[in-house]
PDB file of N, CA and C in Angstrom:
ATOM      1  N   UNK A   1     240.891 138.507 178.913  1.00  0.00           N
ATOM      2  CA  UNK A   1     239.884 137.478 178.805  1.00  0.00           C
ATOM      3  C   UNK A   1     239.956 136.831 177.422  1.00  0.00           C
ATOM      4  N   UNK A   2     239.804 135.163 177.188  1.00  0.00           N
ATOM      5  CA  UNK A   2     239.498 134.801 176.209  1.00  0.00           C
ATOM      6  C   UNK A   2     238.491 134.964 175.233  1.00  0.00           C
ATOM      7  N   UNK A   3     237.699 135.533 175.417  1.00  0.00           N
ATOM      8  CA  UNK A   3     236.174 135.556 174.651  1.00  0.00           C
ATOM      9  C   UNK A   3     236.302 135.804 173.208  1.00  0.00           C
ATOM     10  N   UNK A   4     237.485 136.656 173.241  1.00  0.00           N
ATOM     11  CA  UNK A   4     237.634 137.638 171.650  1.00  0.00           C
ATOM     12  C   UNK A   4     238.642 136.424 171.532  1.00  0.00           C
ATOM     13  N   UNK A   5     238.064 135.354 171.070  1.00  0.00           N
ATOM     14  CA  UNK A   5     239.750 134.272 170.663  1.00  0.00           C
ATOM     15  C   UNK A   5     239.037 133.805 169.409  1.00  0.00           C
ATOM     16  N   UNK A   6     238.263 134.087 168.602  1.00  0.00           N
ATOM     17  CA  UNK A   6     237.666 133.846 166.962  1.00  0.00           C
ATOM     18  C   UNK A   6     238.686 134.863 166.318  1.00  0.00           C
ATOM     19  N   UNK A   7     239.420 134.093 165.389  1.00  0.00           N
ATOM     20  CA  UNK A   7     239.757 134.522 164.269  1.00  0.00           C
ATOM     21  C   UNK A   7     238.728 135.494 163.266  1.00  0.00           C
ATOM     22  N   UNK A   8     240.019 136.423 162.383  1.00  0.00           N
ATOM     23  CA  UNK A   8     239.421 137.781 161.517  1.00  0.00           C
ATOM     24  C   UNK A   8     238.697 136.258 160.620  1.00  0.00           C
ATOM     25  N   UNK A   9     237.633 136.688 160.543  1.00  0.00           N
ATOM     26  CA  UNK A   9     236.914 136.330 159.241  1.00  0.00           C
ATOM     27  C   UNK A   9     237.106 136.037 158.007  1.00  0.00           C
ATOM     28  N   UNK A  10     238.012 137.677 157.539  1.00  0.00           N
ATOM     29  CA  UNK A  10     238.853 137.330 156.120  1.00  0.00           C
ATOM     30  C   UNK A  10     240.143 136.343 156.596  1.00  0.00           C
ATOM     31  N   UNK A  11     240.852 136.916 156.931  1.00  0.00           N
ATOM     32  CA  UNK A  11     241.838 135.626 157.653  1.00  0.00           C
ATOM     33  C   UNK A  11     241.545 134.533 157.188  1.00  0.00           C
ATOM     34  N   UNK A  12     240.497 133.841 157.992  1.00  0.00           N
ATOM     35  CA  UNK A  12     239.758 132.561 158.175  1.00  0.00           C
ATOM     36  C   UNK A  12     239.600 131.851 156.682  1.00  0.00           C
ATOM     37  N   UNK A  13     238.643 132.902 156.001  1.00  0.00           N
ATOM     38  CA  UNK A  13     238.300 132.357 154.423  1.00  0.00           C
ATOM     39  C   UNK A  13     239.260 132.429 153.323  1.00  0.00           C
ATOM     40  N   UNK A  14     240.223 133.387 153.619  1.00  0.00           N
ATOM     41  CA  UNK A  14     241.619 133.403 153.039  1.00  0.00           C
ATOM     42  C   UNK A  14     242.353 131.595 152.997  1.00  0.00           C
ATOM     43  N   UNK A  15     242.585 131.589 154.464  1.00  0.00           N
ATOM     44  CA  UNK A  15     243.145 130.156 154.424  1.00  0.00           C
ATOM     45  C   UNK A  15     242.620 128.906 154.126  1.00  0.00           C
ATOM     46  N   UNK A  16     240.912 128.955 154.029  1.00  0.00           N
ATOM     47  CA  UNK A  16     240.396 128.103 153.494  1.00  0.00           C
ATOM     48  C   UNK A  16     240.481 127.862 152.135  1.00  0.00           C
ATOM     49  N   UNK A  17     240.112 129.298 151.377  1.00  0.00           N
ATOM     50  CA  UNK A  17     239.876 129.481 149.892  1.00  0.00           C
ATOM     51  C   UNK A  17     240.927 129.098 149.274  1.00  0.00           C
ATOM     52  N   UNK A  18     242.460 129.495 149.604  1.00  0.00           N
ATOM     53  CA  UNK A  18     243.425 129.060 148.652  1.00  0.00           C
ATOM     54  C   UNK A  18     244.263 128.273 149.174  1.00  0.00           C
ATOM     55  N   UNK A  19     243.832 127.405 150.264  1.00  0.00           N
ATOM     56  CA  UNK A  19     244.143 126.002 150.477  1.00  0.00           C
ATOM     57  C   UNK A  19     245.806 126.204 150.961  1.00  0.00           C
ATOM     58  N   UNK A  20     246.404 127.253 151.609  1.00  0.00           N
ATOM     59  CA  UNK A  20     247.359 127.480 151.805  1.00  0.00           C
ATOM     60  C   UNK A  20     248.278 126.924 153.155  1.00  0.00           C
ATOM     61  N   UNK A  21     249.455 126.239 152.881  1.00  0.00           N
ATOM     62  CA  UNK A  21     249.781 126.019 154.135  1.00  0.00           C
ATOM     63  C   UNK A  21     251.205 126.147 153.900  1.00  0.00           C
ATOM     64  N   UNK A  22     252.022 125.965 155.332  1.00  0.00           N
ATOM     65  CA  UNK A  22     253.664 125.980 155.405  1.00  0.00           C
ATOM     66  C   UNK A  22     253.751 126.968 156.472  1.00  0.00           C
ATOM     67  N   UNK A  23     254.574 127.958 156.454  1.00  0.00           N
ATOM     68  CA  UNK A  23     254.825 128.652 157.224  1.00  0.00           C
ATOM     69  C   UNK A  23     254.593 130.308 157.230  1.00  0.00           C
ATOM     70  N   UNK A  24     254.138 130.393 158.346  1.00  0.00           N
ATOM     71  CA  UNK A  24     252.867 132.203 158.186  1.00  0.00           C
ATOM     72  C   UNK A  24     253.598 132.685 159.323  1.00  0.00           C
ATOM     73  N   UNK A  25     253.667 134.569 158.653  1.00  0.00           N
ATOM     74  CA  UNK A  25     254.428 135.478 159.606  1.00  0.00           C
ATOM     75  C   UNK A  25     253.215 136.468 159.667  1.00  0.00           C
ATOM     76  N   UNK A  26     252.864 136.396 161.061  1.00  0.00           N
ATOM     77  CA  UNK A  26     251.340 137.314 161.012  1.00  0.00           C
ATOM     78  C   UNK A  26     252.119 138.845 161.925  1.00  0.00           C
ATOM     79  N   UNK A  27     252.322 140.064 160.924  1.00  0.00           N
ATOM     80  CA  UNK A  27     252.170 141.158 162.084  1.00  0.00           C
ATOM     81  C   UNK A  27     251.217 141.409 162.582  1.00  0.00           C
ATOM     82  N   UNK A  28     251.417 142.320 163.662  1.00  0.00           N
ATOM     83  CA  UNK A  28     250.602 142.942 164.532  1.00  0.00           C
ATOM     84  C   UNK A  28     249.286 142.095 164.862  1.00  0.00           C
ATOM     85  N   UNK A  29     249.973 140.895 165.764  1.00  0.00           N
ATOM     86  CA  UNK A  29     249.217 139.428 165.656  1.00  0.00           C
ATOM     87  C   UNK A  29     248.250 140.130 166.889  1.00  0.00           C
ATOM     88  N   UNK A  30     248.470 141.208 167.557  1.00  0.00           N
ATOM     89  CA  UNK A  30     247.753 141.520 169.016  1.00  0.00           C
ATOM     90  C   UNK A  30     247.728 140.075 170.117  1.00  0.00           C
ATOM     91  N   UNK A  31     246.389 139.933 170.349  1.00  0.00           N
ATOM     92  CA  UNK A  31     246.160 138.955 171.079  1.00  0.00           C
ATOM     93  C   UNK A  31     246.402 137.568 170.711  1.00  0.00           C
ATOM     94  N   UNK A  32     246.644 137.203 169.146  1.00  0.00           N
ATOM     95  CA  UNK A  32     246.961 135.892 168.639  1.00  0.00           C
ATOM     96  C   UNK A  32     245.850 135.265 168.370  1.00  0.00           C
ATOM     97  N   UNK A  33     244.513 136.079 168.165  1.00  0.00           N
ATOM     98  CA  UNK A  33     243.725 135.351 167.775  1.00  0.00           C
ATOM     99  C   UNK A  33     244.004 134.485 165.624  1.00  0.00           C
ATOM    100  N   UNK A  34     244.298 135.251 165.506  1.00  0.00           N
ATOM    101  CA  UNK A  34     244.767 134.577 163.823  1.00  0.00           C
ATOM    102  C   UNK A  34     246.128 133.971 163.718  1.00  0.00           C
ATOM    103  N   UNK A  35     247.319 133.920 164.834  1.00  0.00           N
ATOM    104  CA  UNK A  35     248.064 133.345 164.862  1.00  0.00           C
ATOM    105  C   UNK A  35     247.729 131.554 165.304  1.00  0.00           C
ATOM    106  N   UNK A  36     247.075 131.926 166.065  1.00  0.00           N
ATOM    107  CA  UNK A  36     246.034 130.765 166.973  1.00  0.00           C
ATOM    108  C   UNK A  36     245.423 130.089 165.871  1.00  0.00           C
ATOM    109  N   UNK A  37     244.625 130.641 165.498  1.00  0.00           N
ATOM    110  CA  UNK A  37     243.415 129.996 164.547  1.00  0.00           C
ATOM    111  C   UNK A  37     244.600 128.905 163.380  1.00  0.00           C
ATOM    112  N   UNK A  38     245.690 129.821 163.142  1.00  0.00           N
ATOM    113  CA  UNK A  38     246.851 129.255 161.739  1.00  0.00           C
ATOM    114  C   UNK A  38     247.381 128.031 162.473  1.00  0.00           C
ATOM    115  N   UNK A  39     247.673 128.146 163.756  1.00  0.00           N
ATOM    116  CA  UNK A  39     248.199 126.508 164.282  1.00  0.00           C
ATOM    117  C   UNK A  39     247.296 125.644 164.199  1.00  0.00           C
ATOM    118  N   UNK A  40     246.329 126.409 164.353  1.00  0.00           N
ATOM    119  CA  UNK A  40     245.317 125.142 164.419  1.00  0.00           C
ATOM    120  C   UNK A  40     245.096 124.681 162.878  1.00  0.00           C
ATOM    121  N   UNK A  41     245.531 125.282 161.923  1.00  0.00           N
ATOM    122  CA  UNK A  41     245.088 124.771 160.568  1.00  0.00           C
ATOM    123  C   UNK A  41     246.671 124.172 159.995  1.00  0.00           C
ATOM    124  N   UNK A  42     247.197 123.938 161.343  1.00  0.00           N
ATOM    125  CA  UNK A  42     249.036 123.194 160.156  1.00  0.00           C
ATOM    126  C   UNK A  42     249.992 123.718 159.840  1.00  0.00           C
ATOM    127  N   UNK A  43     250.007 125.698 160.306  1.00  0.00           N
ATOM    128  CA  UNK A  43     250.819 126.112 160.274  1.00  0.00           C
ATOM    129  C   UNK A  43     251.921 126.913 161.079  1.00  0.00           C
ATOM    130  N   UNK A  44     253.125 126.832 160.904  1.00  0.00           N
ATOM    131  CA  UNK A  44     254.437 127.193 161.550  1.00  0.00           C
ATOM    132  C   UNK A  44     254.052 128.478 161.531  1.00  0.00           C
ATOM    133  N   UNK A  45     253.707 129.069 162.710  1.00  0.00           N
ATOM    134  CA  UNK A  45     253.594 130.179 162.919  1.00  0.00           C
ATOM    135  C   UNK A  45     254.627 131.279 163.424  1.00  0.00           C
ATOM    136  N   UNK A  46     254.992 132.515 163.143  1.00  0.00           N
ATOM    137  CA  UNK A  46     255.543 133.192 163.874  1.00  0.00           C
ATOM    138  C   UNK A  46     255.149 134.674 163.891  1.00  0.00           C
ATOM    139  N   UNK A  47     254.363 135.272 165.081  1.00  0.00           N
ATOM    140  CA  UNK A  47     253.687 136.200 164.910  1.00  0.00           C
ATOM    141  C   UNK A  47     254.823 137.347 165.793  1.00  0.00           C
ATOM    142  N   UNK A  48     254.140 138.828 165.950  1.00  0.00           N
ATOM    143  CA  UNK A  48     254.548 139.546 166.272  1.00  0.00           C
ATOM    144  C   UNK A  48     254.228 140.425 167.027  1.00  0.00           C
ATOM    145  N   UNK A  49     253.653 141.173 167.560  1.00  0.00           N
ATOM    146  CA  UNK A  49     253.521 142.986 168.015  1.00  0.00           C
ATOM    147  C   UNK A  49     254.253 143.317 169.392  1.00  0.00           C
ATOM    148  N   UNK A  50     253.943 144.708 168.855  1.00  0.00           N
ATOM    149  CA  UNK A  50     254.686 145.720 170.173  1.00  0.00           C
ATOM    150  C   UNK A  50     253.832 145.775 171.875  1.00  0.00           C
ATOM    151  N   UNK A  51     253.189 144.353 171.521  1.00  0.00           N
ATOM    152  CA  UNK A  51     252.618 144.368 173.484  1.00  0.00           C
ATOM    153  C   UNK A  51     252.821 143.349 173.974  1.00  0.00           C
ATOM    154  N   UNK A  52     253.595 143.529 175.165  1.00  0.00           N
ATOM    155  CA  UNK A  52     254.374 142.433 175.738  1.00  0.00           C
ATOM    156  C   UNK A  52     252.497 141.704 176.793  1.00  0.00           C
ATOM    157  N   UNK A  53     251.517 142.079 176.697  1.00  0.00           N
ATOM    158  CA  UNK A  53     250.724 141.972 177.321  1.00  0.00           C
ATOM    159  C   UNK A  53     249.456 141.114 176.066  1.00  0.00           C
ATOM    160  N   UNK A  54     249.442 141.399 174.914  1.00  0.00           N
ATOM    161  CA  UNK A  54     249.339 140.682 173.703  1.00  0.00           C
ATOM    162  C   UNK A  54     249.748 139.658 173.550  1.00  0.00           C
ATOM    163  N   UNK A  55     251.175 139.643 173.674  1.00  0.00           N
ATOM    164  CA  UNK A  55     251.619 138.122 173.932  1.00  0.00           C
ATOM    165  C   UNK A  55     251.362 137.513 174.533  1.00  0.00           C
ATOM    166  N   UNK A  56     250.908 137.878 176.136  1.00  0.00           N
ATOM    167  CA  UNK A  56     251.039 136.946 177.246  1.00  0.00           C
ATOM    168  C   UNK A  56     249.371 136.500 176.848  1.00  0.00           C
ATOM    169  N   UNK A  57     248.339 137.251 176.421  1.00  0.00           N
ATOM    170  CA  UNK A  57     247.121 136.606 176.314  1.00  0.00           C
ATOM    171  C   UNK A  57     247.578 135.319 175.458  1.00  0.00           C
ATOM    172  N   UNK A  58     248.628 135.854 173.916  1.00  0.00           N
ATOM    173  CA  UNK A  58     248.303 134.742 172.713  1.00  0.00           C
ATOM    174  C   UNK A  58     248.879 133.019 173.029  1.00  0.00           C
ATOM    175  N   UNK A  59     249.613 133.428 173.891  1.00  0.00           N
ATOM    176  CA  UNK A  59     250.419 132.358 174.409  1.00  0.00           C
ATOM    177  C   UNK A  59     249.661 131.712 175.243  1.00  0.00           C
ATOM    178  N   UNK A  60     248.422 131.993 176.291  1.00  0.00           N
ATOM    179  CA  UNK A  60     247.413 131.919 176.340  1.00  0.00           C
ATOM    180  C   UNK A  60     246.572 130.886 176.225  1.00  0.00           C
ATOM    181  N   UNK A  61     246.118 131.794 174.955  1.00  0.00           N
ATOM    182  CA  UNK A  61     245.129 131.354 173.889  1.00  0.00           C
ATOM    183  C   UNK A  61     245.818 130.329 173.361  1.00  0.00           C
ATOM    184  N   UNK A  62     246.903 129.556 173.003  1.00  0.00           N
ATOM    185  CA  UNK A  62     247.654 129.148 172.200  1.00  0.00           C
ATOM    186  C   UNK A  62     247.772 127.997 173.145  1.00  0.00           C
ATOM    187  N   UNK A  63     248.075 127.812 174.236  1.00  0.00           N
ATOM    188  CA  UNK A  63     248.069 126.899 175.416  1.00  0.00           C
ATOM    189  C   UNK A  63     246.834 126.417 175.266  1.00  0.00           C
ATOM    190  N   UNK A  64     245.769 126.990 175.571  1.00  0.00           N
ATOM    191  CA  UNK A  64     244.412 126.971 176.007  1.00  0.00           C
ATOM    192  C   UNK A  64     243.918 125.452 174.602  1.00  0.00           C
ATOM    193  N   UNK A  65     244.549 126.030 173.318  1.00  0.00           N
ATOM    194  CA  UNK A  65     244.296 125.486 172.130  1.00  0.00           C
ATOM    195  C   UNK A  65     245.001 124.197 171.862  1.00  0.00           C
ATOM    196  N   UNK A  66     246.207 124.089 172.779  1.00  0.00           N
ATOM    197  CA  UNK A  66     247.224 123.025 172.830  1.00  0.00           C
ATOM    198  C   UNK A  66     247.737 123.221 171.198  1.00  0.00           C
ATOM    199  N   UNK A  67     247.951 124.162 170.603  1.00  0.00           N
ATOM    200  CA  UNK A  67     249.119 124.447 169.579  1.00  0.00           C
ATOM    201  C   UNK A  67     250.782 125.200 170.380  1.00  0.00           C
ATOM    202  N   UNK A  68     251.378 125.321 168.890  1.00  0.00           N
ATOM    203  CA  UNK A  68     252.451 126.540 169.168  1.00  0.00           C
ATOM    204  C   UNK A  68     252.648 127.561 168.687  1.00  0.00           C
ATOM    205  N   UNK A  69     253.067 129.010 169.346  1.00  0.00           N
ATOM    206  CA  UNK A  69     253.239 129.787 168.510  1.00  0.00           C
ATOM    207  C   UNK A  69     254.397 130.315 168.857  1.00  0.00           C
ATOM    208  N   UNK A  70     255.187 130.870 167.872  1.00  0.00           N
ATOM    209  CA  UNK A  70     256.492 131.660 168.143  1.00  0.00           C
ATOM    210  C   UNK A  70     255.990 132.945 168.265  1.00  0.00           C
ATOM    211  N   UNK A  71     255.825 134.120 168.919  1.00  0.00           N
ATOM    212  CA  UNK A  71     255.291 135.497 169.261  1.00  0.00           C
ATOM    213  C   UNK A  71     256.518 136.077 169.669  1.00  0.00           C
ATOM    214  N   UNK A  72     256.740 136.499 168.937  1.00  0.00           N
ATOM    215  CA  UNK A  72     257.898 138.046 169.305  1.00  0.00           C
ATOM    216  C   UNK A  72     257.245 139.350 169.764  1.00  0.00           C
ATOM    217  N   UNK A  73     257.962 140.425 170.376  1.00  0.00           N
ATOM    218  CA  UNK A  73     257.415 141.631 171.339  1.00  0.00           C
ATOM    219  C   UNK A  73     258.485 142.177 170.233  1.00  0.00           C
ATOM    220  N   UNK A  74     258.216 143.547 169.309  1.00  0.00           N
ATOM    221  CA  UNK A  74     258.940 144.160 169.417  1.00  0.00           C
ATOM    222  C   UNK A  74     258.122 145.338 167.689  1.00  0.00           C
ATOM    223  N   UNK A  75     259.139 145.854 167.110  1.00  0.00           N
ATOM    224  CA  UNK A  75     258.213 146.341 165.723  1.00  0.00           C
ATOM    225  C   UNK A  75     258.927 145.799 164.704  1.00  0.00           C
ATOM    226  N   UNK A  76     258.042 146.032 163.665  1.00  0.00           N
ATOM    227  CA  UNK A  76     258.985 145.700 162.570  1.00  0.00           C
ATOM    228  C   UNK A  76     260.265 145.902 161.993  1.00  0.00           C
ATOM    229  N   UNK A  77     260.884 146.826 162.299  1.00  0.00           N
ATOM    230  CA  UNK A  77     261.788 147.322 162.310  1.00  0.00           C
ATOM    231  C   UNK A  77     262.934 146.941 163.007  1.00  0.00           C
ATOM    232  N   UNK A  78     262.574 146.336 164.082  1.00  0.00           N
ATOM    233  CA  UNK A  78     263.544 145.813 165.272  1.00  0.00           C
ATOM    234  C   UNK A  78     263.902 144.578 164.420  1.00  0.00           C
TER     235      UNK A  78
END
C-alpha cells in the first residue's frame, strides 16, 4: 500500500537545509519513499535494497509521482 509514501523527515530537512542537488545514491531505499521524495526535488536518483518486492512498491510510488528512479535489487557488496 501507498500510505507510508512521506519521506524520513531528516532526509527531507537535510535536502532542504543545505540546498543540495545533482545526483543521490540512497541505500537500503526499502519502499523508495526518500528515493521518491529526491526526484521530486531534481535529483538523479539511484537507490538500492535487497527486496525485489521494495522495488516493485518504489517504482510504484515513483510512477504514481510521475518521476524516475533507477532501483537496483541486490546488497552492497554485489
Amino acid at each position: 500500500m501507498l500510505t507510508m509514501s512521506l519521506p524520513n523527515q531528516f532526509f527531507k530537512k537535510a535536502i532542504k537545509n543545505y540546498n543540495l542537488t545533482g545526483s543521490i545514491l540512497l541505500p537500503a531505499d526499502g519502499e523508495g519513499r526518500n528515493g521518491v521524495y529526491a526526484a521530486q526535488q531534481g535529483f538523479k536518483v539511484t537507490a538500492f535494497d535487497t527486496s525485489t518486492e521494495g522495488r516493485k512498491k518504489a517504482l510504484l510510488l515513483a510512477e504514481k509521482r510521475e518521476v524516475d528512479l533507477d532501483y537496483l535489487v541486490g546488497d552492497l557488496f554485489d
